[in-house]
C-alpha atoms as a PDB file:
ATOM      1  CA  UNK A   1       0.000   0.000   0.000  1.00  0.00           C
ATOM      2  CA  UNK A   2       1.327   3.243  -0.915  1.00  0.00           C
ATOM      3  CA  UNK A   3      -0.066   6.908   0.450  1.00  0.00           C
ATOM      4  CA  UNK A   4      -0.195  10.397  -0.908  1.00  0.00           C
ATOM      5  CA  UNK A   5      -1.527  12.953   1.241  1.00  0.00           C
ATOM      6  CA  UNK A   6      -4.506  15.936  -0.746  1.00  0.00           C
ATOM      7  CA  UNK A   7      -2.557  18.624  -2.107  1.00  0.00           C
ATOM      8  CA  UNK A   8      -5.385  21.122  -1.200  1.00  0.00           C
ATOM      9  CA  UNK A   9      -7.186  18.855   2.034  1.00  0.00           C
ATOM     10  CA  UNK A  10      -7.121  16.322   4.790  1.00  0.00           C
ATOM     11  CA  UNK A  11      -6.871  12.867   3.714  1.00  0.00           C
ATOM     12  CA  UNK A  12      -5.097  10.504   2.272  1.00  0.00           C
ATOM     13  CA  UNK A  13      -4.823   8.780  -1.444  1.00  0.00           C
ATOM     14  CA  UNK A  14      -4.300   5.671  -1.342  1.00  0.00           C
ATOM     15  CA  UNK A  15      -2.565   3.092  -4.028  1.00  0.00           C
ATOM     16  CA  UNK A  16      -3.262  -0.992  -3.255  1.00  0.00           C
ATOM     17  CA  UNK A  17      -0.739  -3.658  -4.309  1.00  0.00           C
ATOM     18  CA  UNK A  18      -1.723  -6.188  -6.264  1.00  0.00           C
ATOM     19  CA  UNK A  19      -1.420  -8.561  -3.117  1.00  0.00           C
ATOM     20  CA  UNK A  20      -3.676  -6.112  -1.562  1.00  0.00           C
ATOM     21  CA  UNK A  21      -6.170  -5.720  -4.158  1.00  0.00           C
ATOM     22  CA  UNK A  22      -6.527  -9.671  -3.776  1.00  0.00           C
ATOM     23  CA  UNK A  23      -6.984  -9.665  -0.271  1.00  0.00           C
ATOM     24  CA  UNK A  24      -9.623  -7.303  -0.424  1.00  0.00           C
ATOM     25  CA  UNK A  25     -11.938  -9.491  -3.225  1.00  0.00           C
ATOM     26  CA  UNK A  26     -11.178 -12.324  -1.226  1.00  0.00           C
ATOM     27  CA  UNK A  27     -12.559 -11.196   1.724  1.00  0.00           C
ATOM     28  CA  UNK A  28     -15.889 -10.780  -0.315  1.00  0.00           C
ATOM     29  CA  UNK A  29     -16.217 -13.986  -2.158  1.00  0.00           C
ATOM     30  CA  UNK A  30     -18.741 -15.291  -0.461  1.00  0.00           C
ATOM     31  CA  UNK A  31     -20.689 -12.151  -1.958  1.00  0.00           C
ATOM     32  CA  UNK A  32     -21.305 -12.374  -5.324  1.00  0.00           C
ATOM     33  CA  UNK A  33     -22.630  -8.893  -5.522  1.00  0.00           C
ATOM     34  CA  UNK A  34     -20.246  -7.321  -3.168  1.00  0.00           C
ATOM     35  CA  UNK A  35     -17.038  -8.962  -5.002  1.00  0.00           C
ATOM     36  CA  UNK A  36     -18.245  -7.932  -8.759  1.00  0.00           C
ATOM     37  CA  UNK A  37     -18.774  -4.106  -7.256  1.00  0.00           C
ATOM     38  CA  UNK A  38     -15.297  -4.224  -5.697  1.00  0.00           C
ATOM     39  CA  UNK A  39     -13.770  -5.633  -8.724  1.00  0.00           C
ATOM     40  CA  UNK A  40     -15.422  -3.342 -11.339  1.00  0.00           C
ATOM     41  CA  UNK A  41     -13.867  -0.182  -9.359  1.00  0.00           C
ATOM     42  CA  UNK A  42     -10.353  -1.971  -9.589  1.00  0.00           C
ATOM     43  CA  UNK A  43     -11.804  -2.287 -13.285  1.00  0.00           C
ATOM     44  CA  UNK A  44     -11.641   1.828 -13.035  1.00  0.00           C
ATOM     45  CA  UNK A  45     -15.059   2.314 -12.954  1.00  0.00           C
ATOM     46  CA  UNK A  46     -16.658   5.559 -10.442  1.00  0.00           C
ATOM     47  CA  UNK A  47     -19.383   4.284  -8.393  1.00  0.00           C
ATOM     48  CA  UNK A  48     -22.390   5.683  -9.836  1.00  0.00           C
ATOM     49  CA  UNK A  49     -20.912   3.941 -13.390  1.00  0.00           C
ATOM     50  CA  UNK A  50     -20.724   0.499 -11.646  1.00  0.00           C
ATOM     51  CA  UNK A  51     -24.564   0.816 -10.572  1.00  0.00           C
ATOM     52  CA  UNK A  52     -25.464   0.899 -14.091  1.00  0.00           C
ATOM     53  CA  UNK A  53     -23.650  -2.096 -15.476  1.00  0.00           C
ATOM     54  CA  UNK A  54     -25.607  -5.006 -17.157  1.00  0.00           C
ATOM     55  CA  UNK A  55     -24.820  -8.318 -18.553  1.00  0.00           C
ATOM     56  CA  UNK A  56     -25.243  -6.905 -21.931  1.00  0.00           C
ATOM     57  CA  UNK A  57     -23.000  -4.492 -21.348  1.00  0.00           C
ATOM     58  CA  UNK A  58     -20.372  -7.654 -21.463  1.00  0.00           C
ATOM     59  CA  UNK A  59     -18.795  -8.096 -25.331  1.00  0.00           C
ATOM     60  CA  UNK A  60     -16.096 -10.372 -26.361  1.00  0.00           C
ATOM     61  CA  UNK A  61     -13.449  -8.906 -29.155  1.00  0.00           C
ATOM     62  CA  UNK A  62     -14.194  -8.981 -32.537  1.00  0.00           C
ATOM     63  CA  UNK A  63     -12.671 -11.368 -35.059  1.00  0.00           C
ATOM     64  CA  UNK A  64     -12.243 -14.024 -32.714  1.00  0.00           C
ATOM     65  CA  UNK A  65      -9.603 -12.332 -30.891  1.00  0.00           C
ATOM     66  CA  UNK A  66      -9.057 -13.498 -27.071  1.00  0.00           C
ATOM     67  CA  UNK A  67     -10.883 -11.194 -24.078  1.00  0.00           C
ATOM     68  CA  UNK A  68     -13.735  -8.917 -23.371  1.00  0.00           C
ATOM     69  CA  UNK A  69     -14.569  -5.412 -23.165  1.00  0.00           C
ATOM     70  CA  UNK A  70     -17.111  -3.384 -20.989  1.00  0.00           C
ATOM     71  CA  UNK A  71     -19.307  -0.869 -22.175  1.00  0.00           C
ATOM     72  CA  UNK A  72     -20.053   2.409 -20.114  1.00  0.00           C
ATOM     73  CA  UNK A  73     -23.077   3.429 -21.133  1.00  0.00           C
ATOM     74  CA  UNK A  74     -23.172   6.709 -19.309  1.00  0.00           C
ATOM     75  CA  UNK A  75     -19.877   7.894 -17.620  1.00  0.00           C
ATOM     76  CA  UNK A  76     -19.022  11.076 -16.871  1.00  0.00           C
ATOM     77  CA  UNK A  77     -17.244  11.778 -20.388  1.00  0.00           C
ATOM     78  CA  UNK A  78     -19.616   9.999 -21.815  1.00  0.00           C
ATOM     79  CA  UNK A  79     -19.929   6.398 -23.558  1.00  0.00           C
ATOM     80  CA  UNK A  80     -16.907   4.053 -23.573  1.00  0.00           C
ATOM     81  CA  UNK A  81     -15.280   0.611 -23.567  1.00  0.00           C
ATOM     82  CA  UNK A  82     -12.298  -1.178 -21.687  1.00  0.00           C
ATOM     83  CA  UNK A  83     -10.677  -3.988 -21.328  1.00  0.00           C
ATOM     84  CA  UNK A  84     -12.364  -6.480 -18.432  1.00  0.00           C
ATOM     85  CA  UNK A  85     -10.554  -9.619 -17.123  1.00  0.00           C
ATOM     86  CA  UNK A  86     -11.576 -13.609 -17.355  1.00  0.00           C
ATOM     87  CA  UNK A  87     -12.477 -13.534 -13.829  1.00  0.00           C
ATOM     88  CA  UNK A  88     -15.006 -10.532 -13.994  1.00  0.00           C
ATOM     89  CA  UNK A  89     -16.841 -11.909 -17.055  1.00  0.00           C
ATOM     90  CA  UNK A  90     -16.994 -15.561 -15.413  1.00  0.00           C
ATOM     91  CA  UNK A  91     -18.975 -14.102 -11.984  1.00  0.00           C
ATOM     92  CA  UNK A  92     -20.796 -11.985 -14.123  1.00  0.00           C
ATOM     93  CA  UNK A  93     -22.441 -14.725 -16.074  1.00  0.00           C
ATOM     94  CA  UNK A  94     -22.492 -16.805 -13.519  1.00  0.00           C
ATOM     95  CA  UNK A  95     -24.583 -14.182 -10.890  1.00  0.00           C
ATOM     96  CA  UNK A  96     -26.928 -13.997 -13.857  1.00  0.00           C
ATOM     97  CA  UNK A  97     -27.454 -17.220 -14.022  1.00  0.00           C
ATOM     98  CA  UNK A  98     -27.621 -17.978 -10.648  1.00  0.00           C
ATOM     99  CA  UNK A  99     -29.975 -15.020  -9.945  1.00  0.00           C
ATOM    100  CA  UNK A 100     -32.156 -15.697 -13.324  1.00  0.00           C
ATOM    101  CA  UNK A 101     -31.227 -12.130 -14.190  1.00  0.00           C
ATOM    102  CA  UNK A 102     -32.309 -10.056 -17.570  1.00  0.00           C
ATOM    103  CA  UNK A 103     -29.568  -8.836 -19.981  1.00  0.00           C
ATOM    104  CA  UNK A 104     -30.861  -5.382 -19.442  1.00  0.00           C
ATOM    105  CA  UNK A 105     -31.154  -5.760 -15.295  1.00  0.00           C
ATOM    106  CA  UNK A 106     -28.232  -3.654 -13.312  1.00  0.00           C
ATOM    107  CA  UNK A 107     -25.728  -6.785 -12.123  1.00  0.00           C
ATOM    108  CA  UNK A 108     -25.720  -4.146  -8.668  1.00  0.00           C
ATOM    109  CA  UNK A 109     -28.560  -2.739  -7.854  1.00  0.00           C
ATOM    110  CA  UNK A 110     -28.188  -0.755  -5.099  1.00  0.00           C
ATOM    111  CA  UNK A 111     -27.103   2.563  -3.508  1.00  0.00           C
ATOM    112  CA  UNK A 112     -23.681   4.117  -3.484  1.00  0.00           C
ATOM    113  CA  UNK A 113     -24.112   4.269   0.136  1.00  0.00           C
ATOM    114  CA  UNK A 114     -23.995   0.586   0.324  1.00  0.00           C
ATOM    115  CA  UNK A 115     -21.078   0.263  -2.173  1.00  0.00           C
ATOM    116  CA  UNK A 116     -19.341   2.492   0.247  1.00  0.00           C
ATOM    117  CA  UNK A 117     -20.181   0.565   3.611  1.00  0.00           C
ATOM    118  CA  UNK A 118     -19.701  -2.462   1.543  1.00  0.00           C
ATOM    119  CA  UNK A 119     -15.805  -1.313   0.861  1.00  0.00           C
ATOM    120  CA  UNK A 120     -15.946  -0.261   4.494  1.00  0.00           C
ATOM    121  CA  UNK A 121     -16.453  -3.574   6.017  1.00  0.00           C
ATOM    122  CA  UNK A 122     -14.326  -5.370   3.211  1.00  0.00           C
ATOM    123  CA  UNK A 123     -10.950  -3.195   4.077  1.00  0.00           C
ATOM    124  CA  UNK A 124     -10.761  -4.556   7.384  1.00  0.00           C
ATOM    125  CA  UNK A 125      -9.051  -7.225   6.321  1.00  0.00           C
ATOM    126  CA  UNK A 126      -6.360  -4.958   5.313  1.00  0.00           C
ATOM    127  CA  UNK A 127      -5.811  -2.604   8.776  1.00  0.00           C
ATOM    128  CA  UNK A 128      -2.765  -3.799  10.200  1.00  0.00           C
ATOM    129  CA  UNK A 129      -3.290  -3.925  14.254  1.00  0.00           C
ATOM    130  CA  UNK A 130      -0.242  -3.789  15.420  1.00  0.00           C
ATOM    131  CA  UNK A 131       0.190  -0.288  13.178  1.00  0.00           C
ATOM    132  CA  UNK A 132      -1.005   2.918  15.353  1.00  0.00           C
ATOM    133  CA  UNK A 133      -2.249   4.821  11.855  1.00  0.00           C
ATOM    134  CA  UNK A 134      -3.801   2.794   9.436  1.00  0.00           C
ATOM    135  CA  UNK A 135      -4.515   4.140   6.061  1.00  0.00           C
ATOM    136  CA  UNK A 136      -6.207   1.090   4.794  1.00  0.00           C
ATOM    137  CA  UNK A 137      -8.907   2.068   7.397  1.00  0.00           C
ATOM    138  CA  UNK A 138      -9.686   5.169   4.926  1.00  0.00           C
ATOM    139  CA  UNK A 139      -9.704   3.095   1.644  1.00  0.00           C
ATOM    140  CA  UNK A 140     -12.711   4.114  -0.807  1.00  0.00           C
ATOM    141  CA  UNK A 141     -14.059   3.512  -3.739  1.00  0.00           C
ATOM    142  CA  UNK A 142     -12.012   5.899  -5.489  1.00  0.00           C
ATOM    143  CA  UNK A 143      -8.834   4.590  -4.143  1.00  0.00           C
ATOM    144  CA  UNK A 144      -9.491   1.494  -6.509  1.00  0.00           C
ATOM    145  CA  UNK A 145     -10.107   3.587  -9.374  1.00  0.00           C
ATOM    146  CA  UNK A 146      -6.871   5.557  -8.213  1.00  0.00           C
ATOM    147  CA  UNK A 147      -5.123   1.175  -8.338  1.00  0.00           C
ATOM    148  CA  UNK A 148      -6.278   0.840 -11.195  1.00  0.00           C
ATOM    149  CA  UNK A 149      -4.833   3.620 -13.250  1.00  0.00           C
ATOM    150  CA  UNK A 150      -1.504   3.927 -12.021  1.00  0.00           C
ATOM    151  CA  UNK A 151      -0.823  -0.322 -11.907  1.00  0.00           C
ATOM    152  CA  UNK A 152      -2.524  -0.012 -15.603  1.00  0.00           C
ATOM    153  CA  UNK A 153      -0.618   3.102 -16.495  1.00  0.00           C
ATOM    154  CA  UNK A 154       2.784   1.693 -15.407  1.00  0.00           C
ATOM    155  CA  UNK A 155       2.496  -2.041 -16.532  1.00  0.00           C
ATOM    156  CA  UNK A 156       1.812  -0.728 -20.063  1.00  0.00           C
ATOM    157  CA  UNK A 157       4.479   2.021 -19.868  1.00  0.00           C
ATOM    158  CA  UNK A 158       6.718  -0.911 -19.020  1.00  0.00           C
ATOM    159  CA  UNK A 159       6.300  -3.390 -21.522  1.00  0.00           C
ATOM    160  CA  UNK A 160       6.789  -0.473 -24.163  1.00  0.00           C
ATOM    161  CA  UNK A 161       3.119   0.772 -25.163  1.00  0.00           C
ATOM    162  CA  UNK A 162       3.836   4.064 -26.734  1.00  0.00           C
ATOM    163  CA  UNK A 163       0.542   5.261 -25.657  1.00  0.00           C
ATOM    164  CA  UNK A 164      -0.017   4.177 -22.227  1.00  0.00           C
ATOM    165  CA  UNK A 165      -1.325   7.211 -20.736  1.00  0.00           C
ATOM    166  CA  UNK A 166      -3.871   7.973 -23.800  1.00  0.00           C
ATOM    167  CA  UNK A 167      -5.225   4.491 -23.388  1.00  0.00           C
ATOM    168  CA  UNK A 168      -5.751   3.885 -19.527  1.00  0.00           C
ATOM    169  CA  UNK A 169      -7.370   7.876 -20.028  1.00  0.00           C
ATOM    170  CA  UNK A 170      -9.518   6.702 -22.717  1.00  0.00           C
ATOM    171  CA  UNK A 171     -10.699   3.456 -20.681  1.00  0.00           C
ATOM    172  CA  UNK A 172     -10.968   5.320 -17.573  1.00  0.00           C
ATOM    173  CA  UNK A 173     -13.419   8.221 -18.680  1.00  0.00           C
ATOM    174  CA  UNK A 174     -10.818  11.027 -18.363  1.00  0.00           C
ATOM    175  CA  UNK A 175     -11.215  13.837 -20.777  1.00  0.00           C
ATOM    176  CA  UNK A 176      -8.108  13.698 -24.031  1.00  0.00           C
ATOM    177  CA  UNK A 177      -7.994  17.503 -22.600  1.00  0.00           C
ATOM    178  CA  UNK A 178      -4.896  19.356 -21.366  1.00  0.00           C
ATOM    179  CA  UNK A 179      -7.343  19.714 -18.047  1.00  0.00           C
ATOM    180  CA  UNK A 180      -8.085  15.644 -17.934  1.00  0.00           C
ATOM    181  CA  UNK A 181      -4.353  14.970 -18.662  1.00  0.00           C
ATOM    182  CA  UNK A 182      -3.705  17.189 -15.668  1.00  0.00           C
ATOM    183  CA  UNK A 183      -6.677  16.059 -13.201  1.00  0.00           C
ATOM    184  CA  UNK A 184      -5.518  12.206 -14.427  1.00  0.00           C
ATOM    185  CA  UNK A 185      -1.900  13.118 -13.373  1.00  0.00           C
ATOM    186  CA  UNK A 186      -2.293  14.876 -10.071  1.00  0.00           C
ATOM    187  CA  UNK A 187      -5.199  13.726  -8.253  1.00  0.00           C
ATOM    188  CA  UNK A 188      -4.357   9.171  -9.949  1.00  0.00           C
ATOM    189  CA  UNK A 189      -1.386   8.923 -11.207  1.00  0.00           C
ATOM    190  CA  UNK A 190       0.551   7.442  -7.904  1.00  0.00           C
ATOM    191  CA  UNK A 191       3.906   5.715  -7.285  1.00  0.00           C
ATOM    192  CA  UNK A 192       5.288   3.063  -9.053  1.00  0.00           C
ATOM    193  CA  UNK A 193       3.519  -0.148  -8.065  1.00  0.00           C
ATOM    194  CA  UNK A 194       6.529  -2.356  -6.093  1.00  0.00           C
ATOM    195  CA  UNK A 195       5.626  -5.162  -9.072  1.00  0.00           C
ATOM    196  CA  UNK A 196       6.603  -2.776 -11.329  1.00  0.00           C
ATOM    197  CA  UNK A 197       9.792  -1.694  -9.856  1.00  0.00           C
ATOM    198  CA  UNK A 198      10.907  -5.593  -9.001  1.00  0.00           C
ATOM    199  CA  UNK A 199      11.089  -6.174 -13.133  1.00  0.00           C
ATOM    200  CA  UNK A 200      13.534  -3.093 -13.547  1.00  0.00           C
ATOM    201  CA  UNK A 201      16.303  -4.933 -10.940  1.00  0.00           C
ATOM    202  CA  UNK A 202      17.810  -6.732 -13.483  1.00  0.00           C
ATOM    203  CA  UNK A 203      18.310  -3.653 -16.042  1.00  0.00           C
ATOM    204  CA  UNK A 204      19.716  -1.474 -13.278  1.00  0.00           C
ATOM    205  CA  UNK A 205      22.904  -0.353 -13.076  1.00  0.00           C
ATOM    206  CA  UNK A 206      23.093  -0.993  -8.703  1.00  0.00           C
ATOM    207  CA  UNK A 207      26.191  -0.544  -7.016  1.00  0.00           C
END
């Protein structure tokens, strides 16, 4: 876990590991609901965008390629589609099976004030108790939006995508506008993830 305090207010920002990010669906899994919400946010999606997903809204690639996309219907900048893992697409057909769900039914139907007390009671399992200050005690919904742009940003920057930042901006709803590059850089863009940083030992020129 990796902290940032507000430029301009109290608080922290907060950046999961990957090891973290695991630990904090796993502590849901016996919630169908509860893990798919969770998950879609580390999928960079803002609360009130995650409330309006439906099955349908579930594609595989054209031309036979491998994977699936997500469509946004109605974010903040307006429609769009990104990338969404194996694991995402599996619970999602299998809650709608399970729960003999319509194509055009919201997968979450409920409040944002239960997607918040929802991440409330799942971070628990991340507080450290023998810490005096816990940040993970703060975690929100936007911290996993904040995960999933920088691990996205950096993992692509890595393996040598040319336009890293114009993709994870275009998937995550930020404006392609001097203002959205700078909102995207200041208020998500956080440290390196540590997974990130372990790949680069080998190329570095350590004393």
């Amino acid at each position: 876990m990796q902290t940032r305090p507000y430029p301009e207010k109290d608080g922290l920002r907060i950046w999961l590991s990957r090891t973290e990010w695991t630990a904090l669906l796993e502590a849901v899994d016996d919630e169908p609901r509860r893990r798919i919400a969770l998950q879609l946010g580390l999928h960079g999606l803002r609360t009130h965008e995650l409330l309006q997903v439906e099955p349908r809204h579930v594609r595989a690639l054209a031309n036979g390629a491998d994977g699936h996309v997500l469509t946004v219907e109605d974010g903040k900048t307006g429609k769009r589609e990104l990338p969404v893992s194996a694991d995402l697409v599996e619970r999602i057909r299998y809650l709608k099976s399970a729960a003999r769900m319509r194509q055009d039914e919201p997968i979450v139907d409920v409040s944002k004030r239960t997607v918040r007390n929802w991440i409330a009671s799942a971070r628990d399992v991340l507080v450290d108790p023998n810490l005096e200050e816990n940040p993970a005690g703060a975690l929100g919904m936007h911290d996993l939006r904040r995960t999933w742009a920088t691990d996205s940003y950096y993992s692509l920057a890595f393996a040598g995508v040319p336009i890293a930042e114009q993709l994870v901006m275009s998937w995550g709803g930020w404006a392609q506008t001097s203002t959205g590059r700078e909102t995207f850089r200041q208020n998500y863009l956080g440290p390196v993830p540590d997974h990130v940083t372990a790949q680069t030992f080998d190329e570095l020129p350590l004393a």
